[in-house]
Structures are given as structure tokens and as C-alpha cells.
C-alpha atoms as a PDB file:
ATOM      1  CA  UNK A   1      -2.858   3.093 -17.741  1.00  0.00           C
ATOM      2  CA  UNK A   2       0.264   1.646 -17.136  1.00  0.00           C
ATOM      3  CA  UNK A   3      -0.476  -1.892 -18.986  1.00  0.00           C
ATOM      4  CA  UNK A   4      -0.562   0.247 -22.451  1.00  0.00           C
ATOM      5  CA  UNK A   5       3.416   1.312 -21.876  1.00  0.00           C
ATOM      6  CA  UNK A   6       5.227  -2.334 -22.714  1.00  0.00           C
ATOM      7  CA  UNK A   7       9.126  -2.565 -22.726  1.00  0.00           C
ATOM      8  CA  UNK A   8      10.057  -0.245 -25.201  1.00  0.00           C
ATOM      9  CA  UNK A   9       8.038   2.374 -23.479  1.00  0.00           C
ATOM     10  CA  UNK A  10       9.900   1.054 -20.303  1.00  0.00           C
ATOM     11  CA  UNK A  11      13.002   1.361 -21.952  1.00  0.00           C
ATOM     12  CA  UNK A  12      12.410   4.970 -23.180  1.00  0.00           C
ATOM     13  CA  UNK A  13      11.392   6.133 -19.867  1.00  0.00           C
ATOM     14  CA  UNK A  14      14.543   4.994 -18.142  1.00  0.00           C
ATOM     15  CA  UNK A  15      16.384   6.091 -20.691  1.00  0.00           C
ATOM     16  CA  UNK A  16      14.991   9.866 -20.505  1.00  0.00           C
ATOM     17  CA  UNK A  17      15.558   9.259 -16.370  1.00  0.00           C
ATOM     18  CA  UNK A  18      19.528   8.417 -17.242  1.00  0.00           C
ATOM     19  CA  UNK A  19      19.819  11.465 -19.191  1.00  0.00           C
ATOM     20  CA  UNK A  20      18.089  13.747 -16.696  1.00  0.00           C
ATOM     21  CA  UNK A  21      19.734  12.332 -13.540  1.00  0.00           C
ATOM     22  CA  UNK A  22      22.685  11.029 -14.272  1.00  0.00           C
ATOM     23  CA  UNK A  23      23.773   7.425 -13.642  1.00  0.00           C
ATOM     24  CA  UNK A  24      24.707   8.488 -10.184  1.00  0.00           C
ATOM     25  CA  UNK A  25      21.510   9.647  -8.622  1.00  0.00           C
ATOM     26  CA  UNK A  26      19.564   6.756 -10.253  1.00  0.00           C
ATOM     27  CA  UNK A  27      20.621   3.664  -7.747  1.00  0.00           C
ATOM     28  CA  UNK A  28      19.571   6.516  -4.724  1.00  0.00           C
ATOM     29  CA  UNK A  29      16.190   7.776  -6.608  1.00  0.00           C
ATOM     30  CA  UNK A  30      15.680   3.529  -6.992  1.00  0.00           C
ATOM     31  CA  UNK A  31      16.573   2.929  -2.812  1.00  0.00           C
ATOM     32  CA  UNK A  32      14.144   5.944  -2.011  1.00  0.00           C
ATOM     33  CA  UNK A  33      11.404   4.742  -4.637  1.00  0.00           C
ATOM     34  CA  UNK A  34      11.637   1.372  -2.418  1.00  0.00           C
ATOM     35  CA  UNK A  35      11.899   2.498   0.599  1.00  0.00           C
ATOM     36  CA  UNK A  36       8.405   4.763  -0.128  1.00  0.00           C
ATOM     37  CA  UNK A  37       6.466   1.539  -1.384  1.00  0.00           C
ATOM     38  CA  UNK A  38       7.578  -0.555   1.453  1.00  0.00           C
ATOM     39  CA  UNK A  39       6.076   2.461   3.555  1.00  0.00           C
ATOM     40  CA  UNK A  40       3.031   2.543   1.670  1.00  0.00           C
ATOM     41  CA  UNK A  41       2.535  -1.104   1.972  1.00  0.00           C
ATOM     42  CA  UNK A  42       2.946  -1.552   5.566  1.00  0.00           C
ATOM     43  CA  UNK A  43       0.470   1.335   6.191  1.00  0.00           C
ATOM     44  CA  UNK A  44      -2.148   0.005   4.082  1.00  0.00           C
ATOM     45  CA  UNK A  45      -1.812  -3.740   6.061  1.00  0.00           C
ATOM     46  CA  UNK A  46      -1.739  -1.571   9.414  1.00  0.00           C
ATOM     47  CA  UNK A  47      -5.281   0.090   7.628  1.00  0.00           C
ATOM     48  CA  UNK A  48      -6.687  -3.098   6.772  1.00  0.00           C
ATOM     49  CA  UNK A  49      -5.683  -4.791   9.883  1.00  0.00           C
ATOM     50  CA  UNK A  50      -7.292  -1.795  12.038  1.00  0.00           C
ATOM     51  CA  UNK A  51     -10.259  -2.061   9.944  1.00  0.00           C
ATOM     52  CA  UNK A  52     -10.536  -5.701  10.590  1.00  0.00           C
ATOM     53  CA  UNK A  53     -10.241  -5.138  14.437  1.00  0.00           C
ATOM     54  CA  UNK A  54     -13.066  -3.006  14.297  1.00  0.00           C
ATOM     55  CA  UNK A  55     -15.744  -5.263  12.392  1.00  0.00           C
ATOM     56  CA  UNK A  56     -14.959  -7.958  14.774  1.00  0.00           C
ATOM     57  CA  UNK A  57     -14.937  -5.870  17.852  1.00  0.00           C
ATOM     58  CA  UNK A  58     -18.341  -4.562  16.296  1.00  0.00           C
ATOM     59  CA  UNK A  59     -19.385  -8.240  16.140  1.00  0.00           C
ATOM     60  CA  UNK A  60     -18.463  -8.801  19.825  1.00  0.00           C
ATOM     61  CA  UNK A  61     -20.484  -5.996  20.793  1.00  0.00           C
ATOM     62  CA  UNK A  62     -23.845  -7.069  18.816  1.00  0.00           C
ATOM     63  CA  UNK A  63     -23.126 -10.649  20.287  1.00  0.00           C
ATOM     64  CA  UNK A  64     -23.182  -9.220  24.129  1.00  0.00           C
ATOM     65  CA  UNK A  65     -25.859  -6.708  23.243  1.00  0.00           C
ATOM     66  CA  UNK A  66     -28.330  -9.558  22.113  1.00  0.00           C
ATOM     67  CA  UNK A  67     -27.256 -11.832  25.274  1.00  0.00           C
ATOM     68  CA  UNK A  68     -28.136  -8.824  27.245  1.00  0.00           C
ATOM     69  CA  UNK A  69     -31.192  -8.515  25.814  1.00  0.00           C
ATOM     70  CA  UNK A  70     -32.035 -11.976  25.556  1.00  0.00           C
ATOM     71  CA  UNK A  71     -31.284 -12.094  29.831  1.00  0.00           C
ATOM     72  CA  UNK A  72     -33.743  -9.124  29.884  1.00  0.00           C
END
């Protein structure tokens, strides 16, 4: 979707922003756009990084079940 825009699309659209904010609010719409995809990329790490946690306490767990079972 967004490969099909190019610069002068870019252009345009930051353009239309300018005129509808004001070259004032832009620099504090461009902090707060940061700030939210920082956000978003730290949670999805913390997601992924949970999610690894879990397959390899799952793999722990299989390991001692079939030593358990194996001593049985």
C-alpha cells in the first residue's frame, strides 16, 4: 500500500499536513508520532521476548517430563 505513494505523493501529503496544521503543530504531531512507534516497538520485542520464554520453558518441561518418565 504504501510502496505505490513515491516522493511526490510524499511531498503532497506533507504538504496538505502544513496547510491543515500549521507549521507549528507539525514538529509536536512528528515528537508524538515517534514517541508512539518507539512504544509500539518496545512492546512488540517485550511480545516476542515473552513468547520466546514460553517455548523454551515449554521445552524444559517436556525435557523433565521424559526424564521422569524414563526414571519410571
Amino acid at each position: 500500500m504504501l510502496s505505490n505513494i513515491g516522493i511526490p505523493g510524499l511531498v503532497i501529503v506533507l504538504v496538505i499536513a502544513l496547510i491543515i496544521f500549521g507549521p507549528s503543530k507539525l514538529p509536536e504531531i512528528g515528537r508524538a508520532f515517534g514517541r508512539t512507534l518507539s512504544e509500539f516497538k518496545s512492546a512488540t520485542k517485550g511480545l516476542v521476548n515473552d513468547s520466546e520464554k514460553e517455548d523454551e520453558n515449554e521445552n524444559e518441561n517436556k525435557a523433565a517430563l521424559r526424564a521422569v518418565k524414563k526414571e519410571g
